[in-house]
N, C-alpha and C. Protein backbone atom coordinates (compact mmCIF):
# COMPACT_ATOMS: atom_id res chain seq x y z
N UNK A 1 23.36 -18.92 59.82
CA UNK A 1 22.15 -18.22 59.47
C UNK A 1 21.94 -18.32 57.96
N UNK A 2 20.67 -18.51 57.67
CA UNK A 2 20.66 -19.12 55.95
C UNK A 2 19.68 -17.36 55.82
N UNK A 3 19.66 -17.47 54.16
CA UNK A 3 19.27 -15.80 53.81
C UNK A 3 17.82 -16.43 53.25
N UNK A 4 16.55 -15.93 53.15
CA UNK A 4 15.82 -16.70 52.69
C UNK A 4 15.63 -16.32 51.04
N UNK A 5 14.59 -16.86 50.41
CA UNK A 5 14.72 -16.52 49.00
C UNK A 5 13.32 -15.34 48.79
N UNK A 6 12.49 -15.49 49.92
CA UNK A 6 11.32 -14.41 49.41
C UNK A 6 11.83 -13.15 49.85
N UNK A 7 11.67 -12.25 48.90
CA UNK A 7 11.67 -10.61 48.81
C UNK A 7 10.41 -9.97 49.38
N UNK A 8 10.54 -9.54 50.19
CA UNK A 8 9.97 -8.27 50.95
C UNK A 8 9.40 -7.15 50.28
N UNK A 9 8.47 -6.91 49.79
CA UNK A 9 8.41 -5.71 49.16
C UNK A 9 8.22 -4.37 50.53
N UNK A 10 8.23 -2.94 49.22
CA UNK A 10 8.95 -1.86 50.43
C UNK A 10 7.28 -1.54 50.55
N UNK A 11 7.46 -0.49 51.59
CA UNK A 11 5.94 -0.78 51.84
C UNK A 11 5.72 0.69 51.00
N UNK A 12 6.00 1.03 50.08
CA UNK A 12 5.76 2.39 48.90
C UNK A 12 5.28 1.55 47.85
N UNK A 13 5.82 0.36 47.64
CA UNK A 13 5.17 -0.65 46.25
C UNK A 13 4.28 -1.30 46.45
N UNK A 14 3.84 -1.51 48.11
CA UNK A 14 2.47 -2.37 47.82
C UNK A 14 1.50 -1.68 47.45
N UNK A 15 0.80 -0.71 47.73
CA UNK A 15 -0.17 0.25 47.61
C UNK A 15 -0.28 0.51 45.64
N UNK A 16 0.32 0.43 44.99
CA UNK A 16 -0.04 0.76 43.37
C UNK A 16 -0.59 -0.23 42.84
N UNK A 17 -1.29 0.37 41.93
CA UNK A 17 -2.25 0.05 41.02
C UNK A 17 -1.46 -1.90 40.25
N UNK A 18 -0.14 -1.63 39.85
CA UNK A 18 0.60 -2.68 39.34
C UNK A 18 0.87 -3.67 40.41
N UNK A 19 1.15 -3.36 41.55
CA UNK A 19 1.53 -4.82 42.66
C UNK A 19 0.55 -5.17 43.10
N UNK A 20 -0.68 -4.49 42.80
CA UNK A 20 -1.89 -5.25 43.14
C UNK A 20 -2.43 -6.30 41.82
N UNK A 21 -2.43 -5.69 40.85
CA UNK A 21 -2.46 -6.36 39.72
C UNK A 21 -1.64 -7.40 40.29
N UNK A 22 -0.38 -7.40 39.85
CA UNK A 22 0.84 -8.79 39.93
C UNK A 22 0.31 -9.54 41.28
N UNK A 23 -0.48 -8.91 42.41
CA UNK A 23 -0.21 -10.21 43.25
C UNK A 23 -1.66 -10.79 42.35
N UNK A 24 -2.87 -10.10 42.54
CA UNK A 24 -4.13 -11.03 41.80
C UNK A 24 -3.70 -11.98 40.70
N UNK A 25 -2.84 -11.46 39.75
CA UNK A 25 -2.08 -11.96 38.53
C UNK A 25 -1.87 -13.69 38.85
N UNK A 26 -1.59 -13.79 40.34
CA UNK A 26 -0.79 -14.98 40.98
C UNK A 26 -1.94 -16.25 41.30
N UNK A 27 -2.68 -15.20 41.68
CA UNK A 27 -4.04 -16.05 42.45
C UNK A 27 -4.97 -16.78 41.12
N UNK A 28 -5.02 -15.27 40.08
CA UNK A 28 -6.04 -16.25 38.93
C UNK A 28 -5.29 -15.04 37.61
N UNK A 29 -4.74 -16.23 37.12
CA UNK A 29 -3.93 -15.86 35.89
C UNK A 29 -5.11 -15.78 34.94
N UNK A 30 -6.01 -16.52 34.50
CA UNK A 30 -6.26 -16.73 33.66
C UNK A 30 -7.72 -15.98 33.66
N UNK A 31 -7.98 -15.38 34.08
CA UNK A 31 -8.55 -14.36 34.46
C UNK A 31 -8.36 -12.83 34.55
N UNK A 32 -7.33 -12.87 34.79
CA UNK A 32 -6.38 -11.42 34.23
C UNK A 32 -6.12 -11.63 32.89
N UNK A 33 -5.31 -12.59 32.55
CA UNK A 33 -4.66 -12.07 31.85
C UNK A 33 -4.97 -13.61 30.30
N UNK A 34 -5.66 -13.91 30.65
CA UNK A 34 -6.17 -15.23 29.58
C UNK A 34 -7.51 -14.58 28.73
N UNK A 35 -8.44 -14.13 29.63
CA UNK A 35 -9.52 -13.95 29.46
C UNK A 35 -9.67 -12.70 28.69
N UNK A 36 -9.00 -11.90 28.63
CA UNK A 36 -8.67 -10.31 28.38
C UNK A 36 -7.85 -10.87 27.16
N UNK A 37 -7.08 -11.75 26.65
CA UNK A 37 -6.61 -11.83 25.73
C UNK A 37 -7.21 -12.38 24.82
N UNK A 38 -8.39 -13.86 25.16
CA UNK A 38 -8.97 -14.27 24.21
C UNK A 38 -10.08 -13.55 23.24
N UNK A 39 -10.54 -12.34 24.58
CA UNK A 39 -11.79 -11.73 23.98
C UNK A 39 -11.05 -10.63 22.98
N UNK A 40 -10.21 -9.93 23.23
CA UNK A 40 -9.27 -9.32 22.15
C UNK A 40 -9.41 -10.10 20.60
N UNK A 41 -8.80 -11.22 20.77
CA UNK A 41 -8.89 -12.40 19.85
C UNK A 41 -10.27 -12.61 19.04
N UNK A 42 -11.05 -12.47 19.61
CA UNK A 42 -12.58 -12.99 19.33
C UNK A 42 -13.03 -11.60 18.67
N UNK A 43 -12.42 -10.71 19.39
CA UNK A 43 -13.59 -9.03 19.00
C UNK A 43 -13.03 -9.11 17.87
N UNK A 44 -11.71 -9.04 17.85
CA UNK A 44 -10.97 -9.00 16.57
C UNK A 44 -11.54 -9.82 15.13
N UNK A 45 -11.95 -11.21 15.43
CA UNK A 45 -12.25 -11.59 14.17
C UNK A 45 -13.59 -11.33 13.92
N UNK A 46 -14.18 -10.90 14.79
CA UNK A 46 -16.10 -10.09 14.51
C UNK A 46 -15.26 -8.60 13.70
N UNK A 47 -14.45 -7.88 13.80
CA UNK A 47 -13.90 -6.66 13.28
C UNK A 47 -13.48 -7.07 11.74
N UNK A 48 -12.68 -8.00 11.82
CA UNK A 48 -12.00 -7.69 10.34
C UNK A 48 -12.34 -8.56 9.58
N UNK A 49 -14.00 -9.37 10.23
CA UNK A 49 -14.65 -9.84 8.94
C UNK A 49 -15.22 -9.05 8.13
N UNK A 50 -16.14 -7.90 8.17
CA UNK A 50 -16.74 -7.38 7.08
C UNK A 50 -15.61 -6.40 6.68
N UNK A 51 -14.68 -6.43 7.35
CA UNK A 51 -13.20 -5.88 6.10
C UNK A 51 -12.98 -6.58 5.30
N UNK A 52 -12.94 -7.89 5.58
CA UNK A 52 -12.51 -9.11 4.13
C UNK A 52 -13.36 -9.28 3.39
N UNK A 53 -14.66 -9.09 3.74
CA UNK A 53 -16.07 -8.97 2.75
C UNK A 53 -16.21 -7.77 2.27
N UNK A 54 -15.60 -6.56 2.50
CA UNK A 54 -15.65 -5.01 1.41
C UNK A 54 -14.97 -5.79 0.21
N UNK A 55 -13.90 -6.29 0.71
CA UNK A 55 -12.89 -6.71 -0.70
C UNK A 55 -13.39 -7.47 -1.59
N UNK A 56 -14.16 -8.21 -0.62
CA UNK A 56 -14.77 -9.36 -1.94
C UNK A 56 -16.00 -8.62 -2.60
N UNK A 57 -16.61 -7.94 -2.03
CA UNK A 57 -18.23 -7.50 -3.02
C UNK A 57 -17.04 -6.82 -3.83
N UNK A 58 -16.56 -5.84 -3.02
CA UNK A 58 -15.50 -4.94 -4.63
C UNK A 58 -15.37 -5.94 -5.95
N UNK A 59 -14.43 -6.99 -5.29
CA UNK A 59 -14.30 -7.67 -6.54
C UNK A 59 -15.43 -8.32 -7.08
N UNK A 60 -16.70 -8.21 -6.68
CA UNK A 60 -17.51 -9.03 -7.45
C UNK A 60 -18.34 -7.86 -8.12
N UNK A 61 -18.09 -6.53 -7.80
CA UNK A 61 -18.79 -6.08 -8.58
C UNK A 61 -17.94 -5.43 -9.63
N UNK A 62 -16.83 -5.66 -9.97
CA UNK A 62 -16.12 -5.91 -11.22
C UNK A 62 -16.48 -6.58 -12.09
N UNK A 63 -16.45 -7.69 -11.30
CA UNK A 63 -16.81 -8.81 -12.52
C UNK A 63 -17.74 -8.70 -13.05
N UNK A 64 -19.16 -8.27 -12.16
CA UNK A 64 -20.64 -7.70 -12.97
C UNK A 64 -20.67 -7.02 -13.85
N UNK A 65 -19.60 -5.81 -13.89
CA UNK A 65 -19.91 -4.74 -14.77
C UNK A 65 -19.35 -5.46 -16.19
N UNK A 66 -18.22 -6.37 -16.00
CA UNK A 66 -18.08 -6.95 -17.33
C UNK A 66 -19.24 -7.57 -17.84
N UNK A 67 -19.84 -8.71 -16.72
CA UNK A 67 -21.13 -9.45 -17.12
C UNK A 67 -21.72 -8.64 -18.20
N UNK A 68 -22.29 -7.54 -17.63
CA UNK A 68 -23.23 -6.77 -18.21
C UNK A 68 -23.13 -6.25 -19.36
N UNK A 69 -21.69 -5.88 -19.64
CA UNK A 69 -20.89 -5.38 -20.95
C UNK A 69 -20.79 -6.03 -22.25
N UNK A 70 -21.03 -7.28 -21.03
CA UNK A 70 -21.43 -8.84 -22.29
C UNK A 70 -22.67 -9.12 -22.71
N UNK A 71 -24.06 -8.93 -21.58
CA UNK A 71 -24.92 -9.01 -21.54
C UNK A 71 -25.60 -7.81 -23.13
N UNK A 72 -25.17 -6.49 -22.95
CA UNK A 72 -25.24 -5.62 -24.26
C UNK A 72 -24.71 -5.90 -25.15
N UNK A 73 -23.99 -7.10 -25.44
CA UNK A 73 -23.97 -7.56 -26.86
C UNK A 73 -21.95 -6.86 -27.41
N UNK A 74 -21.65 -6.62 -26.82
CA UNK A 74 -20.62 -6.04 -26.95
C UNK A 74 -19.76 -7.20 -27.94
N UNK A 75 -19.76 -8.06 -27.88
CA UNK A 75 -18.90 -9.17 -28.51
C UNK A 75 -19.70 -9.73 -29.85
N UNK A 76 -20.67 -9.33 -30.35
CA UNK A 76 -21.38 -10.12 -31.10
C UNK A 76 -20.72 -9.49 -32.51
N UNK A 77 -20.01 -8.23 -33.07
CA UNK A 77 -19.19 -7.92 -33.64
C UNK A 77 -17.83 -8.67 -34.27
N UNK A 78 -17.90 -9.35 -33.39
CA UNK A 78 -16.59 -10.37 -33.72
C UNK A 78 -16.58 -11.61 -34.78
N UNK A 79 -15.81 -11.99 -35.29
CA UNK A 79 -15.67 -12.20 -36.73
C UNK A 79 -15.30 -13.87 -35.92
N UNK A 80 -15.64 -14.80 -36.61
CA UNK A 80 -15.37 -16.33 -36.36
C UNK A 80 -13.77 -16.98 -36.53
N UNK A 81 -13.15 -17.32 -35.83
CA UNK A 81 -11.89 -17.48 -35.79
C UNK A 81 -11.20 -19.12 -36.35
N UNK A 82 -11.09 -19.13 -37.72
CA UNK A 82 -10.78 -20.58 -37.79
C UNK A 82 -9.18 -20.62 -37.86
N UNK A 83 -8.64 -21.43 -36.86
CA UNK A 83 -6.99 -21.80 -36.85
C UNK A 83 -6.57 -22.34 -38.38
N UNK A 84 -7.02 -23.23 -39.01
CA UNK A 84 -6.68 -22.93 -40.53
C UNK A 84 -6.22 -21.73 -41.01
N UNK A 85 -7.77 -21.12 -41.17
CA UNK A 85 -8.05 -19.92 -42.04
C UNK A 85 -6.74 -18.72 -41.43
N UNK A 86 -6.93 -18.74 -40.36
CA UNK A 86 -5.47 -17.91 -39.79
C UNK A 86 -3.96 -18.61 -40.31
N UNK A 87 -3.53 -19.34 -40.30
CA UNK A 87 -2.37 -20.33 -40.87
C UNK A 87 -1.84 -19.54 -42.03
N UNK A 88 -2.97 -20.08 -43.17
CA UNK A 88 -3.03 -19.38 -44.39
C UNK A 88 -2.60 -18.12 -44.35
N UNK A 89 -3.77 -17.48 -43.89
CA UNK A 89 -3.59 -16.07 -43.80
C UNK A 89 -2.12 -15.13 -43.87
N UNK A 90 -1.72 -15.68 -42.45
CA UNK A 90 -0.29 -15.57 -42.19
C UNK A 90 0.66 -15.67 -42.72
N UNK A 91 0.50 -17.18 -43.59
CA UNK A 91 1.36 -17.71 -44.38
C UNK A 91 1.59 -17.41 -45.97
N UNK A 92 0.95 -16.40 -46.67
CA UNK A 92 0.50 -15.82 -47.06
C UNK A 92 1.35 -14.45 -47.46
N UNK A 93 1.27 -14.07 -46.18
CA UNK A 93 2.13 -12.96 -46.29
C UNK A 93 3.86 -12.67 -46.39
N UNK A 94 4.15 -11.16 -47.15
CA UNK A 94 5.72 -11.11 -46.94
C UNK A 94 5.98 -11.17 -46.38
N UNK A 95 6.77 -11.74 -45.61
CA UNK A 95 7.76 -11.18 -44.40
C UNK A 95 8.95 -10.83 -44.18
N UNK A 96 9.45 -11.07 -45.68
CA UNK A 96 10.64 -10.46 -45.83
C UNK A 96 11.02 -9.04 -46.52
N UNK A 97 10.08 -8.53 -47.08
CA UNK A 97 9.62 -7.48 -47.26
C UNK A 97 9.19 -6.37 -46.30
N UNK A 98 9.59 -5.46 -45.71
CA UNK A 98 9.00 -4.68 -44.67
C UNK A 98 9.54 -3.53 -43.92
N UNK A 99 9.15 -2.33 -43.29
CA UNK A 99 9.71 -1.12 -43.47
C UNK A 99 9.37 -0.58 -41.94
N UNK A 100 10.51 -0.46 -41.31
CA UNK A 100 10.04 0.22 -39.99
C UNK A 100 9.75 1.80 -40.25
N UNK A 101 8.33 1.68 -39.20
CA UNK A 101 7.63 3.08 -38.66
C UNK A 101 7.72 3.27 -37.39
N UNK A 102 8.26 4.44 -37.41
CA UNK A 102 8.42 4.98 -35.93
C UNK A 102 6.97 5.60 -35.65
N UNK A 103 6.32 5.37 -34.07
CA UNK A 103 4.92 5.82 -34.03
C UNK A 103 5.04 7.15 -33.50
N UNK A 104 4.23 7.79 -33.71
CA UNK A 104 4.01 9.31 -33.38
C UNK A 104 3.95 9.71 -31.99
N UNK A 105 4.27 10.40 -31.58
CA UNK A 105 4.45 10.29 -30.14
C UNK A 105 3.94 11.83 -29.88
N UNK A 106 2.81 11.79 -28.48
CA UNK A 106 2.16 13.36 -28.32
C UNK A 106 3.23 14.22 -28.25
N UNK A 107 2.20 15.03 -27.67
CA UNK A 107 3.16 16.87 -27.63
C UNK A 107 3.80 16.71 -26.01
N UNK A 108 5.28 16.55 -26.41
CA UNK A 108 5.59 16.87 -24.79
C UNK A 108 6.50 15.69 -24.18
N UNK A 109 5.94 14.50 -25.20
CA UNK A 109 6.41 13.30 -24.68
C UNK A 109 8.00 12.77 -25.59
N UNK A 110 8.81 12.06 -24.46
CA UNK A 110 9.87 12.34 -25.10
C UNK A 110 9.86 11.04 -26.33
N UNK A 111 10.75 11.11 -27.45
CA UNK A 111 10.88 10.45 -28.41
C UNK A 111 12.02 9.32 -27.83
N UNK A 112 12.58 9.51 -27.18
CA UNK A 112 13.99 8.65 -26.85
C UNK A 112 15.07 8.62 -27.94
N UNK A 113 14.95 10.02 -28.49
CA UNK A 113 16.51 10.28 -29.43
C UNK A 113 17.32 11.08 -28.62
N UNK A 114 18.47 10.91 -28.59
CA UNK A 114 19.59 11.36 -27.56
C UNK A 114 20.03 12.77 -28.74
């Protein structure tokens, strides 16, 4: 007598919600369980596109407010920079001459003397 290999289910497990699933599961996979996954997939990237586009206007409206900061003239104050004229300048000076200052530090904040 040979034992066979298919399992019997009890007749308490056919009736639920899950062994009905698992047998349909058998008949059309991809339909259970393909189709339900791609659209997941799909909703998903309609969702967390205008999340990746908050980030970007954010950052672009950073950059505007500098634009604009520029646009008012904010830089026109600035003095002409010649790499010579700096050389000199520099070169120029003591540097062996010179006196440490300790900077003032607010009310409260520690000095870092032990």
């Amino acid at each position: 007598m040979s034992f066979t290999s298919k399992k019997y289910p009890s007749k308490a497990n056919t009736n639920t919600f899950a062994a009905k699933y698992r047998a349909l599961m058998k008949k059309h996979p991809f339909l259970l369980f393909g189709l339900p996954f791609m659209s997941v997939v799909v909703a998903g990237s309609f969702v967390l596109t205008p999340a990746a586009a908050i980030r970007y206007e954010k950052y672009d409206r950073k950059v505007r407010q500098v634009s604009r900061e520029e646009e008012l003239g904010l830089g026109q104050k600035r003095r002409k920079v010649d790499i010579r004229e700096e050389y000199y300048r520099l070169a120029a000076k003591d540097l062996d001459n010179w006196e440490q200052k300790r900077v003032e530090r607010l009310k409260g904040e520690s000095d870092g003397l032990l």
